[in-house]
C-alpha atoms as a PDB file:
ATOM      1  CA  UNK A   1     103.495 106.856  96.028  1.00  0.00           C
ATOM      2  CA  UNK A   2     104.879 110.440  96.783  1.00  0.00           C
ATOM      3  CA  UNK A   3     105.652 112.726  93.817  1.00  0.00           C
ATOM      4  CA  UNK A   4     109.165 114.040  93.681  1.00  0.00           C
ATOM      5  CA  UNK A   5     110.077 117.569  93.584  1.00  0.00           C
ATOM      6  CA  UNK A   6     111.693 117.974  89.832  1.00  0.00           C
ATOM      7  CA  UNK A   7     114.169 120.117  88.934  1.00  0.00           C
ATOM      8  CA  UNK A   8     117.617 120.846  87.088  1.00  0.00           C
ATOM      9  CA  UNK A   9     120.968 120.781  88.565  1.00  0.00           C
ATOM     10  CA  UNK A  10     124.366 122.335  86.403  1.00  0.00           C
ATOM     11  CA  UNK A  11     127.142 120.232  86.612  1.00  0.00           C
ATOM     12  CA  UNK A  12     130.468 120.638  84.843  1.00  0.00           C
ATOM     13  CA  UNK A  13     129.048 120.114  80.642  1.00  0.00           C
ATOM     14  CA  UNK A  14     125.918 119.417  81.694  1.00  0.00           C
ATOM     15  CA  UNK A  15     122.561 120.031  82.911  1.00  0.00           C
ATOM     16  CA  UNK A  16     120.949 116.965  84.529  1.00  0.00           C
ATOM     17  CA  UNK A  17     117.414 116.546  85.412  1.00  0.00           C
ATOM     18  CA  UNK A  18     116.752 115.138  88.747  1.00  0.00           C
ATOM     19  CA  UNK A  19     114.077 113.599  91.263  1.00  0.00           C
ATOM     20  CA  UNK A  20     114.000 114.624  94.742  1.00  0.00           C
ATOM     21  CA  UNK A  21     112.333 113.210  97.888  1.00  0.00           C
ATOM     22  CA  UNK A  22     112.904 114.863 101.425  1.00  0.00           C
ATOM     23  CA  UNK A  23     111.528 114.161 104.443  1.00  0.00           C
ATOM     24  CA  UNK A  24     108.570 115.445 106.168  1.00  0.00           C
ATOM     25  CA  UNK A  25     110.352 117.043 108.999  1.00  0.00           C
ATOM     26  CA  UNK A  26     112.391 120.328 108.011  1.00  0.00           C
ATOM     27  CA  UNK A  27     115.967 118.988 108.307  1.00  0.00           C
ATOM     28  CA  UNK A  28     119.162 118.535 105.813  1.00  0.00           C
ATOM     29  CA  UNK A  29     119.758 115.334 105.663  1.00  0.00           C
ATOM     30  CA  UNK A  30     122.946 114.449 104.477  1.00  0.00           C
ATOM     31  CA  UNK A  31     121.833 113.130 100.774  1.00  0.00           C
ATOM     32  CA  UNK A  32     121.613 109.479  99.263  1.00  0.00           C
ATOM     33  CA  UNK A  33     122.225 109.381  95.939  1.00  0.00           C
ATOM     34  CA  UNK A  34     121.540 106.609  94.065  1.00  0.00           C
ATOM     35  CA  UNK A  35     123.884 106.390  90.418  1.00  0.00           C
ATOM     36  CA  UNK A  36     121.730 102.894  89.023  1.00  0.00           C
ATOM     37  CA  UNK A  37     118.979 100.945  88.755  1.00  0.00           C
ATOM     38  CA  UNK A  38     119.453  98.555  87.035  1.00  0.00           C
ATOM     39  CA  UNK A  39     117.515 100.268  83.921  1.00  0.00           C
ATOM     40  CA  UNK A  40     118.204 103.151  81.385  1.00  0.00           C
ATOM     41  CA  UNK A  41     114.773 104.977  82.593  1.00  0.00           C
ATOM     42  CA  UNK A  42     114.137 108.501  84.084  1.00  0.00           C
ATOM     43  CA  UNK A  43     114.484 108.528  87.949  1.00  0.00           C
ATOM     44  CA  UNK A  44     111.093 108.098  88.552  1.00  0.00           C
ATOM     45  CA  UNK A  45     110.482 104.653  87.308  1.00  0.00           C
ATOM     46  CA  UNK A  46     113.267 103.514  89.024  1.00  0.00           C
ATOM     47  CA  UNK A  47     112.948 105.063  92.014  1.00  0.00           C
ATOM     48  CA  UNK A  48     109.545 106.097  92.201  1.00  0.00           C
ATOM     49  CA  UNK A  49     108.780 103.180  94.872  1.00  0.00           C
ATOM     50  CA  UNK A  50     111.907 103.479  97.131  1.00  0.00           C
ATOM     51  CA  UNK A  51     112.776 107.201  97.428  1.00  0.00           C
ATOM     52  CA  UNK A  52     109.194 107.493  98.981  1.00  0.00           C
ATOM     53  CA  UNK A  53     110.376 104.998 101.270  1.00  0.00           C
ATOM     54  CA  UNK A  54     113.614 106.228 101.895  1.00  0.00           C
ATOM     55  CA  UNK A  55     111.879 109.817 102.702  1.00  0.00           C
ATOM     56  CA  UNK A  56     109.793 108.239 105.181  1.00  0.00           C
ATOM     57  CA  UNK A  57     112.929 107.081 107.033  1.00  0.00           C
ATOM     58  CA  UNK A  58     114.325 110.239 106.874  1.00  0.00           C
ATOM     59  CA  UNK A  59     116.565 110.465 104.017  1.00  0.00           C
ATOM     60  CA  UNK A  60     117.074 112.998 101.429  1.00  0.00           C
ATOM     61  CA  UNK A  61     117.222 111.180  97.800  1.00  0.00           C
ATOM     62  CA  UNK A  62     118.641 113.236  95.092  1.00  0.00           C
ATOM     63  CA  UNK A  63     118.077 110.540  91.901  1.00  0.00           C
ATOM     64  CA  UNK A  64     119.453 111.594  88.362  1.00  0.00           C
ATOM     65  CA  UNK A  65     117.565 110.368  84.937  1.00  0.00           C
ATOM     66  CA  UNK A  66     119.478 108.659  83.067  1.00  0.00           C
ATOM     67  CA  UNK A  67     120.550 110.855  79.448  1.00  0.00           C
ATOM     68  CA  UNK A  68     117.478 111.351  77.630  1.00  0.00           C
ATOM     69  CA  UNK A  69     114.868 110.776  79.996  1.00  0.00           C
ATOM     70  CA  UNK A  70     113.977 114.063  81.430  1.00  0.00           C
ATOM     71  CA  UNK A  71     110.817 114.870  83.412  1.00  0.00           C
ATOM     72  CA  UNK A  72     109.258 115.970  80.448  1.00  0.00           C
ATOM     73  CA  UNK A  73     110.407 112.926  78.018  1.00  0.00           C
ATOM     74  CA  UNK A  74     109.824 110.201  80.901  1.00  0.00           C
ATOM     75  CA  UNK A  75     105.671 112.266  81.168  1.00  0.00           C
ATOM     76  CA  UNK A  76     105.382 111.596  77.891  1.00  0.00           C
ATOM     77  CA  UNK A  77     105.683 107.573  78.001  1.00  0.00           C
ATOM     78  CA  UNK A  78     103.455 107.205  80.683  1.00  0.00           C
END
């Protein structure tokens, strides 16, 4: 499993901490982003399988944690 690049994005009254995978190959993509999994988790246990996968296809995945689950909270429960 490929680790995500990590990092914060501002939005309008928020900050949101968010998994990235891009593919190899130096190109934008246009970006998939996916809103759910099905779980209240950070964005790498619920995506940590398919935006690998999704890279490899050539997609850039931008995945949000959910509130609470950080990088640095979701480390922690590990």
């Amino acid at each position: 499993m490929s680790a995500p690049r990590r990092h914060t994005v501002t939005v309008p009254g928020a900050r949101v901490s968010v998994a990235e995978w891009c593919p190899a190959a130096e190109t934008q993509p246009p970006v998939l982003l996916p809103a759910t999994a099905g779980g209240a988790d950070s964005a790498e246990l619920s995506w940590g399988e398919v935006g690998p996968a999704l890279a490899a296809a050539g997609h850039r995945v931008v995945a949000p944690d959910h509130p609470g689950f950080d990088a640095v909270r979701a480390s922690k429960r590990r």
